[in-house]
C-alpha atoms as a PDB file:
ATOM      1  CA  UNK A   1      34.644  36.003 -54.347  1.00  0.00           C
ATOM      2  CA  UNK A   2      33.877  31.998 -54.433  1.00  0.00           C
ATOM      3  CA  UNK A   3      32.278  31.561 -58.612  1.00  0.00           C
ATOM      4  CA  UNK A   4      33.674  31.615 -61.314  1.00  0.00           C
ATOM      5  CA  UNK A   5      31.254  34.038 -62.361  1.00  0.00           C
ATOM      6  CA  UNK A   6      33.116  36.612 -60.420  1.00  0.00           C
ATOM      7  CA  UNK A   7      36.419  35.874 -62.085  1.00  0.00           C
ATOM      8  CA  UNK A   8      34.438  36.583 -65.129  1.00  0.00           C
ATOM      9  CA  UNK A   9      33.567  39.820 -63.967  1.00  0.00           C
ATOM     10  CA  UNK A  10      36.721  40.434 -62.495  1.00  0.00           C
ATOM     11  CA  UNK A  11      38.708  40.074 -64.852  1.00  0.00           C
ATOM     12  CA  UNK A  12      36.819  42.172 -67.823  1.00  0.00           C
ATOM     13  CA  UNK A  13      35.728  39.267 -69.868  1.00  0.00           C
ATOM     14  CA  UNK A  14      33.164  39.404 -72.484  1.00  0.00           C
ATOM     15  CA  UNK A  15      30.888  37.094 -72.270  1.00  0.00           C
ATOM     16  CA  UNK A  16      29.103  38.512 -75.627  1.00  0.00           C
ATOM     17  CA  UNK A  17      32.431  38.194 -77.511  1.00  0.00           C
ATOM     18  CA  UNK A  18      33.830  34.732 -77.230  1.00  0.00           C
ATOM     19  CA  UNK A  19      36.450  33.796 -79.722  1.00  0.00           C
ATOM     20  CA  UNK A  20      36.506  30.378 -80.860  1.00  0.00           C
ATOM     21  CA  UNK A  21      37.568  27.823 -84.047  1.00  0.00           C
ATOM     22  CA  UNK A  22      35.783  25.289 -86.078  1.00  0.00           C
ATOM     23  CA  UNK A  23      37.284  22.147 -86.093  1.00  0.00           C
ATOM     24  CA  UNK A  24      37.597  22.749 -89.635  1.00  0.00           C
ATOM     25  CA  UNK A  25      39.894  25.667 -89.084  1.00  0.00           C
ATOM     26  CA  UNK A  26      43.779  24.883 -90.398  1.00  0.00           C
ATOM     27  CA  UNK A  27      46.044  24.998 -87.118  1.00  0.00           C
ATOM     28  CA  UNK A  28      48.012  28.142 -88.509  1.00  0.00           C
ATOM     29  CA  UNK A  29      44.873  29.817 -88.221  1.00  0.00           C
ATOM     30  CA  UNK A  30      43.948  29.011 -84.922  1.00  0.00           C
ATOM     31  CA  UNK A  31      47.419  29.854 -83.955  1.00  0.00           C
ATOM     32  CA  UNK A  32      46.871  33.467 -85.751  1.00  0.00           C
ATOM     33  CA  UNK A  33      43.953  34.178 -83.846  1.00  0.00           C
ATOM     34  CA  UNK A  34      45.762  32.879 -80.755  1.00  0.00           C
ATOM     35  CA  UNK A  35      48.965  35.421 -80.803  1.00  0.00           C
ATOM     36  CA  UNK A  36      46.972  38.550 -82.107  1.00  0.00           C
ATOM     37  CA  UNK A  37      44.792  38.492 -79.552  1.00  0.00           C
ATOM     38  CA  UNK A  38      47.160  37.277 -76.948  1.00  0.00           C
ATOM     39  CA  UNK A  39      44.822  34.468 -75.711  1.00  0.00           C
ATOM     40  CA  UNK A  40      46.011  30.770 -74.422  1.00  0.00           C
ATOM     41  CA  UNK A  41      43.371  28.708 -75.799  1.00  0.00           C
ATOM     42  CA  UNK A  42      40.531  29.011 -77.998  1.00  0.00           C
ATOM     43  CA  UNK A  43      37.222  26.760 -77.233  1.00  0.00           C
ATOM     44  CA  UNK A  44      36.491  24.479 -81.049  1.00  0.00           C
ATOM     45  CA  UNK A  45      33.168  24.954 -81.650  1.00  0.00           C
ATOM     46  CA  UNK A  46      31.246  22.571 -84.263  1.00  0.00           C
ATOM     47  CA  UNK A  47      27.778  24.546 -85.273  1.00  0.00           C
ATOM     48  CA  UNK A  48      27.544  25.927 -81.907  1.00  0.00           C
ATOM     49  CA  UNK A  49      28.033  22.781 -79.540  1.00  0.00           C
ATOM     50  CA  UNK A  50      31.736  22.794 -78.293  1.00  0.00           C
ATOM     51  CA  UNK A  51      33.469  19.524 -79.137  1.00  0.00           C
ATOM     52  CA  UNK A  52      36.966  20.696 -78.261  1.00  0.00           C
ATOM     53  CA  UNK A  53      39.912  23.267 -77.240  1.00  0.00           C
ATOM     54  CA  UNK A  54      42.960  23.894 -78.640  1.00  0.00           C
ATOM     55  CA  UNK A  55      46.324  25.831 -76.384  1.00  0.00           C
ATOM     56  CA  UNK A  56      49.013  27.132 -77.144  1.00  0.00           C
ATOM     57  CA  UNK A  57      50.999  24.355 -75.646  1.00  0.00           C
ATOM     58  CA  UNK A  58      48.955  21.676 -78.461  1.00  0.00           C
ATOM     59  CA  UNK A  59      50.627  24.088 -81.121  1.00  0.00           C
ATOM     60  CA  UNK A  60      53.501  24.201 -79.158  1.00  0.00           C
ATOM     61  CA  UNK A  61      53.846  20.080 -78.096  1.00  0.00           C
ATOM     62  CA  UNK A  62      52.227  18.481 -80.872  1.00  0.00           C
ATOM     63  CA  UNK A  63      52.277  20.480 -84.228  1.00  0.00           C
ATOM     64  CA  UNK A  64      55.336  21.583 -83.730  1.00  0.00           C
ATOM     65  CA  UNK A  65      57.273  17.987 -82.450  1.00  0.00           C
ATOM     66  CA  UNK A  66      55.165  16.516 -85.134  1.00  0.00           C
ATOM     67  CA  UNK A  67      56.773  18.520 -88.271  1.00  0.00           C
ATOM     68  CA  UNK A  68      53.737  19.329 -90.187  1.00  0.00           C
ATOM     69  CA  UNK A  69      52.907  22.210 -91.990  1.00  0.00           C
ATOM     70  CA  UNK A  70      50.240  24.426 -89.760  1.00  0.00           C
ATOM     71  CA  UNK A  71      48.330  25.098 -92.852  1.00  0.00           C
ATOM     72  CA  UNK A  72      48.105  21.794 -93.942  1.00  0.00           C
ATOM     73  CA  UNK A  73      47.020  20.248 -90.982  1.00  0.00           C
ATOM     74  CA  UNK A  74      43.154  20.829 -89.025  1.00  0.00           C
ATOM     75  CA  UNK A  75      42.035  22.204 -85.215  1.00  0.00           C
ATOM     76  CA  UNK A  76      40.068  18.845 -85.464  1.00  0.00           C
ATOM     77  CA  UNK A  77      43.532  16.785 -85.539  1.00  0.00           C
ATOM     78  CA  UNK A  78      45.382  18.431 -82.442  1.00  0.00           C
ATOM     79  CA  UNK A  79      42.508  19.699 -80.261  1.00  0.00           C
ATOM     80  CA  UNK A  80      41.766  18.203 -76.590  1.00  0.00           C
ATOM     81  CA  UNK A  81      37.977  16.831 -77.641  1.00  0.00           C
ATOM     82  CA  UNK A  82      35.478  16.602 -74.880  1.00  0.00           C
ATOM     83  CA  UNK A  83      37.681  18.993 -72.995  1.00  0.00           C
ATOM     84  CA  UNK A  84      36.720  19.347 -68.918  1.00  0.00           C
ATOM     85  CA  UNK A  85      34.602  22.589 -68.387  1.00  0.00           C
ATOM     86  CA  UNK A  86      33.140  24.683 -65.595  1.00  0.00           C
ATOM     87  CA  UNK A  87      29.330  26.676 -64.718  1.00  0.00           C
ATOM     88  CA  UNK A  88      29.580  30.097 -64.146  1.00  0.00           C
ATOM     89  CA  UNK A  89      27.929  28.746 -60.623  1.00  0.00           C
ATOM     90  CA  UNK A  90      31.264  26.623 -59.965  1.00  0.00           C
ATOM     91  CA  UNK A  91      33.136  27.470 -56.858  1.00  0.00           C
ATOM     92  CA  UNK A  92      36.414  29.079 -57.471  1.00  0.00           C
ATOM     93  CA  UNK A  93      38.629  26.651 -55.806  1.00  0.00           C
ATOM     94  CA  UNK A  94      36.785  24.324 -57.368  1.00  0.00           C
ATOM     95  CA  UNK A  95      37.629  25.501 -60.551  1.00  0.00           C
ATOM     96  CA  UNK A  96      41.627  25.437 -59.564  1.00  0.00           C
ATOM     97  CA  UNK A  97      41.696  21.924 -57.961  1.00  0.00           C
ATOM     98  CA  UNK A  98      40.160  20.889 -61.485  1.00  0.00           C
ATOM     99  CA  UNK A  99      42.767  22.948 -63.442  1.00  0.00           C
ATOM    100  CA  UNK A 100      45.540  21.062 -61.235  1.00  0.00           C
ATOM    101  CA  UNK A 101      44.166  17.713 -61.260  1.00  0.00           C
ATOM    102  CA  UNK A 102      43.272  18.091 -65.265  1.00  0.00           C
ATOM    103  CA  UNK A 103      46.972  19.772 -65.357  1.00  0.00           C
ATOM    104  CA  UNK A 104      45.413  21.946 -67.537  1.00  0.00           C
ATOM    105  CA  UNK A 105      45.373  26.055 -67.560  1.00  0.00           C
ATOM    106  CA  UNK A 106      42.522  26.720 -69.329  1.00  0.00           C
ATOM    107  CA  UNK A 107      38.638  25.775 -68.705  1.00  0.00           C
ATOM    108  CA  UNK A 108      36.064  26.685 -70.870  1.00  0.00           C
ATOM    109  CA  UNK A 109      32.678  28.329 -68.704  1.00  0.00           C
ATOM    110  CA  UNK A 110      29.272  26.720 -70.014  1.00  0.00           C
ATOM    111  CA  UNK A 111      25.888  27.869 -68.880  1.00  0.00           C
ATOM    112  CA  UNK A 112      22.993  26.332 -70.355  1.00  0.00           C
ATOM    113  CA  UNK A 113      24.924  23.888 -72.697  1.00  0.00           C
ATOM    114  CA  UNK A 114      25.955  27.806 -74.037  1.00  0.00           C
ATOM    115  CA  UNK A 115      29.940  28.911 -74.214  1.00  0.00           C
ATOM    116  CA  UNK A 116      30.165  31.770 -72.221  1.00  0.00           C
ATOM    117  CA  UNK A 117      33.667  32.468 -71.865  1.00  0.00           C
ATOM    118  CA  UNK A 118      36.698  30.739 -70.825  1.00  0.00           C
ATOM    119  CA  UNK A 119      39.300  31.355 -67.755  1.00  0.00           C
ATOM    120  CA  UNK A 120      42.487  31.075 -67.454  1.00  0.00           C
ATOM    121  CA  UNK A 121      44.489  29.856 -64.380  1.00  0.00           C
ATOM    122  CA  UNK A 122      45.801  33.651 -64.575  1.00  0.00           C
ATOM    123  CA  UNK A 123      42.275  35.249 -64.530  1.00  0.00           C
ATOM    124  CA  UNK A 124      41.427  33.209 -61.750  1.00  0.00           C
ATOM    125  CA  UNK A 125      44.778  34.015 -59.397  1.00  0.00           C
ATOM    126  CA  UNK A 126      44.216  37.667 -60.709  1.00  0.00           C
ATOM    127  CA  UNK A 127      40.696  37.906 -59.436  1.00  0.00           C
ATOM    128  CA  UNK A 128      42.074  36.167 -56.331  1.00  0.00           C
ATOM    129  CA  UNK A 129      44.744  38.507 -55.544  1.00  0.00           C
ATOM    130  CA  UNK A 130      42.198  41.571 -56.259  1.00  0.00           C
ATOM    131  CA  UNK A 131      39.719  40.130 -54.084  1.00  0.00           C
ATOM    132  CA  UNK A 132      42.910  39.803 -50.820  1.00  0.00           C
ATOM    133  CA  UNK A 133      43.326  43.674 -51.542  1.00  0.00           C
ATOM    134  CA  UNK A 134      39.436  44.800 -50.907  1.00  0.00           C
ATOM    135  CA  UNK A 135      39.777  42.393 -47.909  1.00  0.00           C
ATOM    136  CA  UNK A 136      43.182  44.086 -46.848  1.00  0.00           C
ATOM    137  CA  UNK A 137      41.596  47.502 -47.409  1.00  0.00           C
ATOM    138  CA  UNK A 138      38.250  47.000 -45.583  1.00  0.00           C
ATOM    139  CA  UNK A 139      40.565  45.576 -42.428  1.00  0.00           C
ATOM    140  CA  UNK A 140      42.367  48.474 -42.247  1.00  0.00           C
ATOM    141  CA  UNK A 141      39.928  50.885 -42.790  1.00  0.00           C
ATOM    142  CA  UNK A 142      38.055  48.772 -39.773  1.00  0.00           C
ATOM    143  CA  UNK A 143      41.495  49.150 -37.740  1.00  0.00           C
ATOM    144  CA  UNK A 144      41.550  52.475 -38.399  1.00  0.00           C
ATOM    145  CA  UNK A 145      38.363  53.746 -37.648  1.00  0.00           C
ATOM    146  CA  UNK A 146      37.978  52.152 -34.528  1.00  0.00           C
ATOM    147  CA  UNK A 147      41.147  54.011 -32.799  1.00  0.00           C
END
C-alpha cells in the first residue's frame, strides 16, 4: 500500500458520495451533517470548485470560544479556505508528513481539479495497520510452508 488511492479503497470510501457544504451553509448545519454522519470534516464547496473545509475542531475552537449563535453565523466565516489537499496518486507517507506538518487531520483527495473524497489521519493508520496484517499473514504462511 503506498497511495492514497488505496486508503480510499481500504477503507470503504465512496468516492460517488462525497458530502460537502456551501459556504453559504449556517455553521449549525454543517455541524448537523457532521455528527449524524459521524464525519470530522466536511470539504466547502462553492458551485463545484472547493474553496474550503470546515472540522469539527473549527466548531469546536472557534464558534464555540467565539459565543455566536451556530445558526446565525456562515461555513464561509469559520472554514480553513484554500485548505492543503492530496491526488489520489500521492504517496501515503506523503500524505501523513503533510497532515503533521499542516497539523491538520483531515485532507481533502482531488483528481482532476474534481473532489473525490477526503481521508482522515484514522483512514490512513487504519489502512496502514490492515496492510502490516496481509504482510504478517503472507510471512507466516511463507514460514510455514517452507518447513
Amino acid at each position: 500500500m503506498s497511495r492514497v488511492l488505496d486508503v480510499l479503497k481500504v477503507s470503504h470510501l465512496d468516492t460517488e458520495k462525497v458530502f460537502a457544504v456551501s459556504p453559504r451553509f449556517t455553521v449549525y448545519e454543517a455541524g448537523k451533517i457532521l455528527r449524524d454522519k459521524g464525519f470530522g470534516a466536511l470539504p466547502v464547496l462553492d458551485e463545484g470548485k472547493m474553496v474550503g473545509i470546515i472540522t469539527e475542531r473549527d466548531l469546536a475552537f472557534k464558534v464555540l470560544l467565539d459565543r455566536v449563535d451556530p445558526k446565525k453565523v456562515f461555513v464561509a466565516e469559520y472554514m480553513t479556505a484554500d485548505p492543503a489537499y492530496v491526488s489520489p496518486f500521492t504517496n501515503i507517507m506523503d500524505c501523513l508528513n503533510l497532515m503533521k506538518d499542516k497539523k491538520i487531520r483531515h485532507v481533502p483527495v482531488i483528481d482532476k481539479k474534481k473532489l473525490v473524497g477526503i481521508v482522515s489521519i484514522r483512514d490512513v493508520l487504519y489502512a496502514l495497520l490492515k496492510n502490516q496484517e496481509l504482510v504478517a499473514q503472507q510471512f507466516e504462511s511463507y514460514i510455514l510452508g517452507a518447513r
